[in-house]
Protein backbone atom coordinates (compact mmCIF):
# COMPACT_ATOMS: atom_id res chain seq x y z
CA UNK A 1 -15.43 -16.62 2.30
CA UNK A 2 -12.88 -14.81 0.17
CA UNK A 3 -9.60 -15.67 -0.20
CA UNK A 4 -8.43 -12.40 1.64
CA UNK A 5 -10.82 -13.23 4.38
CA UNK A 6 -9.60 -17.41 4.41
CA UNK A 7 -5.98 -15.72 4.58
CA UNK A 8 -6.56 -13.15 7.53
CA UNK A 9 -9.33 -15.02 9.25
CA UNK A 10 -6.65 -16.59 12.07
CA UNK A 11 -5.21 -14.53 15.13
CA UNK A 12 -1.77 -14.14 13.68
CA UNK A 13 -0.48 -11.22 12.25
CA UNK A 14 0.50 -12.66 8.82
CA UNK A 15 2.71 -9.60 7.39
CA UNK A 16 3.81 -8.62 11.43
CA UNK A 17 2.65 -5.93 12.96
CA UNK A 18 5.81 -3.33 11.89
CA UNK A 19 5.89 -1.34 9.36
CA UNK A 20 6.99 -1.50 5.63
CA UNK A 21 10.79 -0.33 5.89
CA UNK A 22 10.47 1.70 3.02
CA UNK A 23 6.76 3.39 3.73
CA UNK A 24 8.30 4.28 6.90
CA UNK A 25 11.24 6.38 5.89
CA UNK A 26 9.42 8.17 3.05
CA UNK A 27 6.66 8.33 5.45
CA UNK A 28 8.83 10.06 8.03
CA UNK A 29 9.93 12.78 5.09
CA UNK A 30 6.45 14.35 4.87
CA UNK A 31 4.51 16.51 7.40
CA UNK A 32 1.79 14.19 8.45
CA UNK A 33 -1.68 15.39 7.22
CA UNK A 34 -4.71 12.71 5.46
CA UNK A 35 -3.17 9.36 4.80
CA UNK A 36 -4.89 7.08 2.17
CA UNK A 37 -3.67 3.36 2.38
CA UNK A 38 -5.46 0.89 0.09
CA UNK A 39 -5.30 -2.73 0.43
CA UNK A 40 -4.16 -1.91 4.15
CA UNK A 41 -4.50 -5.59 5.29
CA UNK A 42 -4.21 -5.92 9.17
CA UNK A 43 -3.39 -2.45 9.92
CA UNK A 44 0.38 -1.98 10.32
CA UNK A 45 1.16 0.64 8.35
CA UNK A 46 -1.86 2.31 9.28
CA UNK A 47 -0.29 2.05 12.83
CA UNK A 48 2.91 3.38 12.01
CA UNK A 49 0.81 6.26 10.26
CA UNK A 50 -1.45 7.16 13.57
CA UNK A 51 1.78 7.13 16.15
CA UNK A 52 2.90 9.46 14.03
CA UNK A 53 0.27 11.92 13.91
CA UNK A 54 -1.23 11.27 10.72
CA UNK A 55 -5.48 11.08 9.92
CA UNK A 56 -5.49 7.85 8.06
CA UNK A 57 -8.17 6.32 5.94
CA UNK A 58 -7.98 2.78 4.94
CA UNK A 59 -9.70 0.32 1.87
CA UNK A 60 -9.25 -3.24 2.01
CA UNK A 61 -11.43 -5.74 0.07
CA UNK A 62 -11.47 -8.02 3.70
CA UNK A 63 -13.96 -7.97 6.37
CA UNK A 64 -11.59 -10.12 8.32
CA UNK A 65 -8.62 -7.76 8.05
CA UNK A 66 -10.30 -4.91 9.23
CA UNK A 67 -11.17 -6.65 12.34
CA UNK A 68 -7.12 -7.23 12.83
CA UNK A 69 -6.42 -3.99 11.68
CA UNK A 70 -8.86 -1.93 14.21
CA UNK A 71 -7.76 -4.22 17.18
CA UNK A 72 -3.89 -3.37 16.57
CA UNK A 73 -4.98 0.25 16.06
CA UNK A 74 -7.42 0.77 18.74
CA UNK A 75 -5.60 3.28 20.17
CA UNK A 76 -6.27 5.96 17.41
CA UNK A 77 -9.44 4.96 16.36
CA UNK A 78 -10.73 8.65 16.48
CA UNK A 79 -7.96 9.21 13.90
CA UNK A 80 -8.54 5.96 11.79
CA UNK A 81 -11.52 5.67 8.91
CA UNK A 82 -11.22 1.87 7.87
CA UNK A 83 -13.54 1.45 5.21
CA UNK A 84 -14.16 -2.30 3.33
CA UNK A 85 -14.50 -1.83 -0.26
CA UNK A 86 -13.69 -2.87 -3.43
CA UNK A 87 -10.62 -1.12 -4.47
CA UNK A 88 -11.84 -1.19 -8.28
CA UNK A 89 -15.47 0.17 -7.39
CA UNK A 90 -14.05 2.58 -4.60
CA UNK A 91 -15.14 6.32 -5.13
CA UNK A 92 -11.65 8.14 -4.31
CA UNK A 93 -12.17 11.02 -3.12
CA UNK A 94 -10.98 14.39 -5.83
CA UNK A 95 -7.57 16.03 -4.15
CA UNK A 96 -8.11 15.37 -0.33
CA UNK A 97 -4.99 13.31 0.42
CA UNK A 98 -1.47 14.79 1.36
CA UNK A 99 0.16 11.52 1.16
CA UNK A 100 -1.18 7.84 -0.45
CA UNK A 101 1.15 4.94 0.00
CA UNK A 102 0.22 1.47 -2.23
CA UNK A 103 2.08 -0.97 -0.09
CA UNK A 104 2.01 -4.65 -1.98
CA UNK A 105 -1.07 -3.61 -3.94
CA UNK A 106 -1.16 -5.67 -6.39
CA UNK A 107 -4.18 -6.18 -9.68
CA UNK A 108 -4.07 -7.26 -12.64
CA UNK A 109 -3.34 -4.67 -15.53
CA UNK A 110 -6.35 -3.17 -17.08
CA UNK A 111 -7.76 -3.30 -12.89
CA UNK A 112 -4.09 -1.74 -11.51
CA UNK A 113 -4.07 1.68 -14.32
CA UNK A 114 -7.64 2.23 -13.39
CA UNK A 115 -6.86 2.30 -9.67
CA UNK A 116 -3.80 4.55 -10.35
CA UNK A 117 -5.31 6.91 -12.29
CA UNK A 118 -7.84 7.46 -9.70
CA UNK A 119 -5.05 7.41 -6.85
CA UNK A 120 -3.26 10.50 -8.75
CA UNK A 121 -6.39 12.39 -8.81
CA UNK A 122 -7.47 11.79 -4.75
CA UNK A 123 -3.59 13.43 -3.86
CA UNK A 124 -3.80 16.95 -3.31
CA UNK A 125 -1.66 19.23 -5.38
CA UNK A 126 1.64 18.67 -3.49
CA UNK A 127 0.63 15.55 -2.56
CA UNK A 128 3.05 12.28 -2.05
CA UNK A 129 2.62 8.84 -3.65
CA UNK A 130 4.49 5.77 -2.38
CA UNK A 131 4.80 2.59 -3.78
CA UNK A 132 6.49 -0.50 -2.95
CA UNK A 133 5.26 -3.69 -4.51
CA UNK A 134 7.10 -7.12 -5.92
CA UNK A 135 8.70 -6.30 -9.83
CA UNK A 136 8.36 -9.13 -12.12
CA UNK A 137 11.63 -10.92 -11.41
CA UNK A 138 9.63 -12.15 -8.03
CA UNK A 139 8.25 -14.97 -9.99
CA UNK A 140 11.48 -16.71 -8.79
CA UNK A 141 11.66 -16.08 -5.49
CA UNK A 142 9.44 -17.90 -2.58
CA UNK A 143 9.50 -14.74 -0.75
CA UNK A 144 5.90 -13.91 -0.87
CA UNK A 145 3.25 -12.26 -4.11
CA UNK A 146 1.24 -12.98 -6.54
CA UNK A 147 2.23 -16.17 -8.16
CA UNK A 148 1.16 -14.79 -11.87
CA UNK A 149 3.41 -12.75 -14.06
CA UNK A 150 0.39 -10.32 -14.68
CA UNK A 151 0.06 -9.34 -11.78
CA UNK A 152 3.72 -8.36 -10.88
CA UNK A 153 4.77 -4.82 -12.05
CA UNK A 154 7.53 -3.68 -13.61
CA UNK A 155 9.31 0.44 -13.16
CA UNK A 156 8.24 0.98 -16.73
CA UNK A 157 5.06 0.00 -16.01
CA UNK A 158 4.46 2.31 -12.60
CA UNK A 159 6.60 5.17 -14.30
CA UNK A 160 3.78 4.79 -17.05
CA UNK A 161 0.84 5.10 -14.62
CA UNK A 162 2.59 7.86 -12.76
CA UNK A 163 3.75 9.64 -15.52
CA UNK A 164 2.44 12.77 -14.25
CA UNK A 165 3.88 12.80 -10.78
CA UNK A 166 7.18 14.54 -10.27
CA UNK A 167 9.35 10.94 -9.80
CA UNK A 168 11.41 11.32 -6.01
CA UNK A 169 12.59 7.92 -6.26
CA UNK A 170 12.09 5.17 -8.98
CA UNK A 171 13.97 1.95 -8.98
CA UNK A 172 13.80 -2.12 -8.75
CA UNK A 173 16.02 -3.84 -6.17
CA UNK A 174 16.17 -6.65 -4.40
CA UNK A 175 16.13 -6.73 -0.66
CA UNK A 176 15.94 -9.25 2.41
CA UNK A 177 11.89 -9.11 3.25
CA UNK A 178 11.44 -9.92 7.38
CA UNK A 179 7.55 -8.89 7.43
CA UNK A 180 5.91 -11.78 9.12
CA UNK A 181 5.73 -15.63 7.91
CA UNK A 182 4.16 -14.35 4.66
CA UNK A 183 6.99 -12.04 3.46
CA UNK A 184 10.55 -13.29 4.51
CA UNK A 185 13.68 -13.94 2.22
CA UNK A 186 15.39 -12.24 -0.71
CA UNK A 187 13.02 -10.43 -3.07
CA UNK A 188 13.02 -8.18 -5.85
CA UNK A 189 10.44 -5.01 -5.74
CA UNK A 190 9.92 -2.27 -7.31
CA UNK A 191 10.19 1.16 -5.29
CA UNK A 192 8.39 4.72 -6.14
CA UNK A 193 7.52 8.29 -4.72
CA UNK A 194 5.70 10.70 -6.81
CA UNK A 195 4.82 14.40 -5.99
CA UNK A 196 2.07 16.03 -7.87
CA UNK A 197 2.24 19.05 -9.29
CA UNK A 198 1.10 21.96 -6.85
């Protein structure tokens, strides 16, 4: 069993079952249309997605969190396409999302430009990006994330990969985390939105 799998395998929502605070007020800026979410985990932002009238397709490298993810969301499975996959191997699809939010996605960095250059090019022209993952000054919080340096980010390093989106908001902060047992307390992340060029 995977580790992904090991750490979703039990009945409890590990992350909660509400959204990401900041997916869902950029989320709420955009007229809903195709929603990508990789590394979607159990399915709560995909939730917060489908109430609100968005088509959502979702990647996630765990058989045992799309289980989670299509129980919480079995209200709008005619809307939802949760696919398990690779993120790395994934074929993105060439400009058919309006919107793509990378929500704690986190690889290491020859794996993490790969997956964002391919992320810019499935956006339609016009199309949204939104990122919020842990920035580098993590390491020294117990907050939740990757316990290796490499595979925290920093805003150079997104503003780098996303160099050709039009930046809508670009910055590191810290904030209080209350998203299950597995994110709670002070942390520092790094927050982005990106349009691309129409």
């Amino acid at each position: 069993m995977s580790f992904w799998d090991e750490k979703y395998r039990n009945s409890e929502y590990i992350y909660g079952t509400h959204p990401n605070a900041f997916f869902r007020e950029e989320l709420l800026r955009i007229p809903p249309g195709i929603l990508l979410l990789p590394a979607e985990g159990e399915g709560r932002n995909a939730l917060f997605a489908l109430e609100n009238n968005w088509k959502v397709e979702a990647i996630d490298s765990s058989v045992e969190a799309q289980k989670k993810a299509l129980k919480l969301c079995h209200k709008y499975t005619s809307r939802l396409n949760y696919q398990v996959h690779n993120l790395e191997e994934f074929n993105y699809p060439h400009e058919k999302h309006d919107a793509i939010a990378l929500i704690y996605a986190h690889f290491d960095s020859d794996v993490r430009t790969k997956i964002h250059s391919r992320i810019i090019s499935s956006l339609k022209p016009g199309g949204t990006l939104i990122l919020e993952a842990f920035s580098k000054e993590q390491i020294t919080f117990s907050s939740g994330g990757p316990k290796s340096i490499e595979k925290l980010y920093s805003l150079d390093e997104i503003l780098k990969d996303f160099e050709s989106l039009h930046v809508l908001h670009a910055n590191t902060i810290k904030t209080d985390l209350k998203e299950g047992k597995h994110h709670n307390g002070e942390a520092s992340v790094v927050r982005f939105v990106g349009k691309k060029s129409e």
